[in-house]
Protein backbone atom coordinates (compact mmCIF):
# COMPACT_ATOMS: atom_id res chain seq x y z
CA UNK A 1 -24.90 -2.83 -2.33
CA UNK A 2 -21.26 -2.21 -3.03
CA UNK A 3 -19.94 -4.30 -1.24
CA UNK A 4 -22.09 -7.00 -2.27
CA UNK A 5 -21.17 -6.70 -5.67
CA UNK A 6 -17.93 -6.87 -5.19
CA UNK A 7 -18.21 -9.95 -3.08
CA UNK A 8 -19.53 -11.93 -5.92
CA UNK A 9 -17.09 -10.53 -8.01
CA UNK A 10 -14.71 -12.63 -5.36
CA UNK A 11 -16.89 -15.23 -5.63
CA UNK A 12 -16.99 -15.80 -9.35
CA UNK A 13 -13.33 -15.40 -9.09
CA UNK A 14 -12.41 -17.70 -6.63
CA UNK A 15 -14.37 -20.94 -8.51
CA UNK A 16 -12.88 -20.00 -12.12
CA UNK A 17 -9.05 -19.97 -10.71
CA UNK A 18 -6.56 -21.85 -9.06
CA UNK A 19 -7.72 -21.57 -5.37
CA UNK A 20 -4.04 -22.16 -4.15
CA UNK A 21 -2.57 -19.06 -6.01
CA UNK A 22 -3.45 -16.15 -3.22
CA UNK A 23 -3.94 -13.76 -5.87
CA UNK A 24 -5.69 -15.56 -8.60
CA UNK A 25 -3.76 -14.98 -11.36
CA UNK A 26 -2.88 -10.95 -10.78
CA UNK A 27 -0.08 -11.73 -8.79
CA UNK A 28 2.09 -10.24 -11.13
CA UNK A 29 0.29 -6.78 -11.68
CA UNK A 30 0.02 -6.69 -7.66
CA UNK A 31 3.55 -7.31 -7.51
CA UNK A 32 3.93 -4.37 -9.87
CA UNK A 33 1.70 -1.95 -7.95
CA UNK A 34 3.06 -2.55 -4.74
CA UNK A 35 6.88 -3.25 -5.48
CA UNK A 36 7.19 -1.15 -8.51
CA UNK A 37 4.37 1.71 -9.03
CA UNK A 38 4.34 2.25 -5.43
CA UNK A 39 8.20 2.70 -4.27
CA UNK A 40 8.45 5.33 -7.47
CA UNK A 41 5.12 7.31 -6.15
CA UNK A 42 6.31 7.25 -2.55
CA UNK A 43 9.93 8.11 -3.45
CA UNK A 44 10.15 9.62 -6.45
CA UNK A 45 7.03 12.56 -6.64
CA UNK A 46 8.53 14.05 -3.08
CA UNK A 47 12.52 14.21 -4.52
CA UNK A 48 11.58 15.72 -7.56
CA UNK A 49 8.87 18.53 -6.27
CA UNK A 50 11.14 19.17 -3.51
CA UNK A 51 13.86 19.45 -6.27
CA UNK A 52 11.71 21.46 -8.24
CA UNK A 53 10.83 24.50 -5.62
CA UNK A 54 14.86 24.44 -4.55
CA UNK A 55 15.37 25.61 -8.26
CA UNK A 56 12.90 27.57 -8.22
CA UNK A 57 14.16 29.51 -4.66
CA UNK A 58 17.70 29.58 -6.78
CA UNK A 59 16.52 31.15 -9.58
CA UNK A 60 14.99 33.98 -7.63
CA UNK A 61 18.02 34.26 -5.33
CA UNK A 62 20.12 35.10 -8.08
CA UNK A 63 17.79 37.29 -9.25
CA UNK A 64 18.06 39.46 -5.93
CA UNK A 65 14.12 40.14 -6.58
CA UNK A 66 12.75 40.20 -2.70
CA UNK A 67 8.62 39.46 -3.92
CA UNK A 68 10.38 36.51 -5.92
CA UNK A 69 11.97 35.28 -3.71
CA UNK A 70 9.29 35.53 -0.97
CA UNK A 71 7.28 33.78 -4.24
CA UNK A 72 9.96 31.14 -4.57
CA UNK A 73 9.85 30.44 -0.68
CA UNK A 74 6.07 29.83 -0.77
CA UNK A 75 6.27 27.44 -3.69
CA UNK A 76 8.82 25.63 -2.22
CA UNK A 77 7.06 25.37 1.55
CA UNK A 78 3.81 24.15 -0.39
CA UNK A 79 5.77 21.63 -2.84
CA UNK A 80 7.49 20.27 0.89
CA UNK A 81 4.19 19.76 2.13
CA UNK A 82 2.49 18.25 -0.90
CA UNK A 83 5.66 15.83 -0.92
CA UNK A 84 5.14 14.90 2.59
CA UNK A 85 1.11 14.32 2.01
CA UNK A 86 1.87 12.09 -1.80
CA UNK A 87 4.21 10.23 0.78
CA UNK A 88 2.03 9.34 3.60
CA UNK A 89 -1.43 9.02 1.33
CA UNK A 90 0.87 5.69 -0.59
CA UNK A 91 1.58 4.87 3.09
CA UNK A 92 -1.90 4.87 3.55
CA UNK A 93 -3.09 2.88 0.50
CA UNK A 94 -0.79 0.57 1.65
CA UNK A 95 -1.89 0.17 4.96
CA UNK A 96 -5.84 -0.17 3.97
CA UNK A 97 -4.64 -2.68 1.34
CA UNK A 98 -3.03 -4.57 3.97
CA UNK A 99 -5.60 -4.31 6.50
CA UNK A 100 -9.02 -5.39 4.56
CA UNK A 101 -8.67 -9.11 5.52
CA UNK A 102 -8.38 -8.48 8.42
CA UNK A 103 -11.54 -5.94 9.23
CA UNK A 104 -13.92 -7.86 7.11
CA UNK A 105 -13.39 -10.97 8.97
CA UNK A 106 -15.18 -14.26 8.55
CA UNK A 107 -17.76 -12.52 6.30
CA UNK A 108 -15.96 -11.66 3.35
CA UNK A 109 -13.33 -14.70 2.26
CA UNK A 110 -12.80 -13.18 -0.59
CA UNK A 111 -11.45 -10.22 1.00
CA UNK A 112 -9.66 -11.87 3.07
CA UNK A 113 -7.80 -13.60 -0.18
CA UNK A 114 -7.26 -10.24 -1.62
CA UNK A 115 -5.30 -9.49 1.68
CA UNK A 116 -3.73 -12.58 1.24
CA UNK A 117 -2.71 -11.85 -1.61
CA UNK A 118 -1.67 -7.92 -1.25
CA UNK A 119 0.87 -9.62 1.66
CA UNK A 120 1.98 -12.15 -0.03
CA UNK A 121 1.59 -11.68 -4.10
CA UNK A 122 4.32 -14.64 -4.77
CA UNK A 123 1.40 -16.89 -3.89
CA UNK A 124 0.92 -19.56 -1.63
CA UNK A 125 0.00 -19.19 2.03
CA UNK A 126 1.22 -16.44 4.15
């Protein structure tokens, strides 16, 4: 039902617009998401947890308190890992984006012209 939905949204979309702009007129807030939004989520979140837990693991160095440090080391293991998953889930996002064209095939166009458009948000053809 969903899906359906959403394929008339497509629909509707694709007879109001210019059909030779791939993204229908949201080619610039694409190109904010993915060049913009994206780069600072992917980059950005991981440098500054990872930042965060090495202060952390100095403070409690130089406070020569062993169960803070051993605190400090735990925060900063879980902050590395949380970095690593914000990094690969954008990957991900990415990826589907990129890939919904193609896995919907001939019976969604107008998913096929959102992939279109997630490639290529400059407009015309890819």
């Amino acid at each position: 039902m969903n899906m359906m939905l959403l394929m008339n949204i497509v629909q509707v979309l694709d007879t109001t617009v210019n059909p030779e702009d791939n993204c229908r007129g949201f080619g610039f807030i694409v190109r904010i998401i993915k060049n913009g939004l994206f780069p600072i989520l992917q980059i950005g979140i991981p440098i500054i947890l990872i930042v965060l837990g090495t202060l952390d693991l100095g403070k409690a160095v130089i406070s020569s308190d062993d169960k803070a440090v051993k605190e400090a080391q735990s925060k900063l293991i879980k902050r590395c890992i949380y970095a690593i998953l914000v990094f690969f889930i954008v990957t991900l996002v990415n990826l589907v984006f990129s890939m919904v064209g193609t896995i919907a095939g001939d019976d969604a166009p107008g998913l096929q012209s959102w992939s279109a458009c997630w490639s290529n948000p400059d407009g015309g053809s890819e």
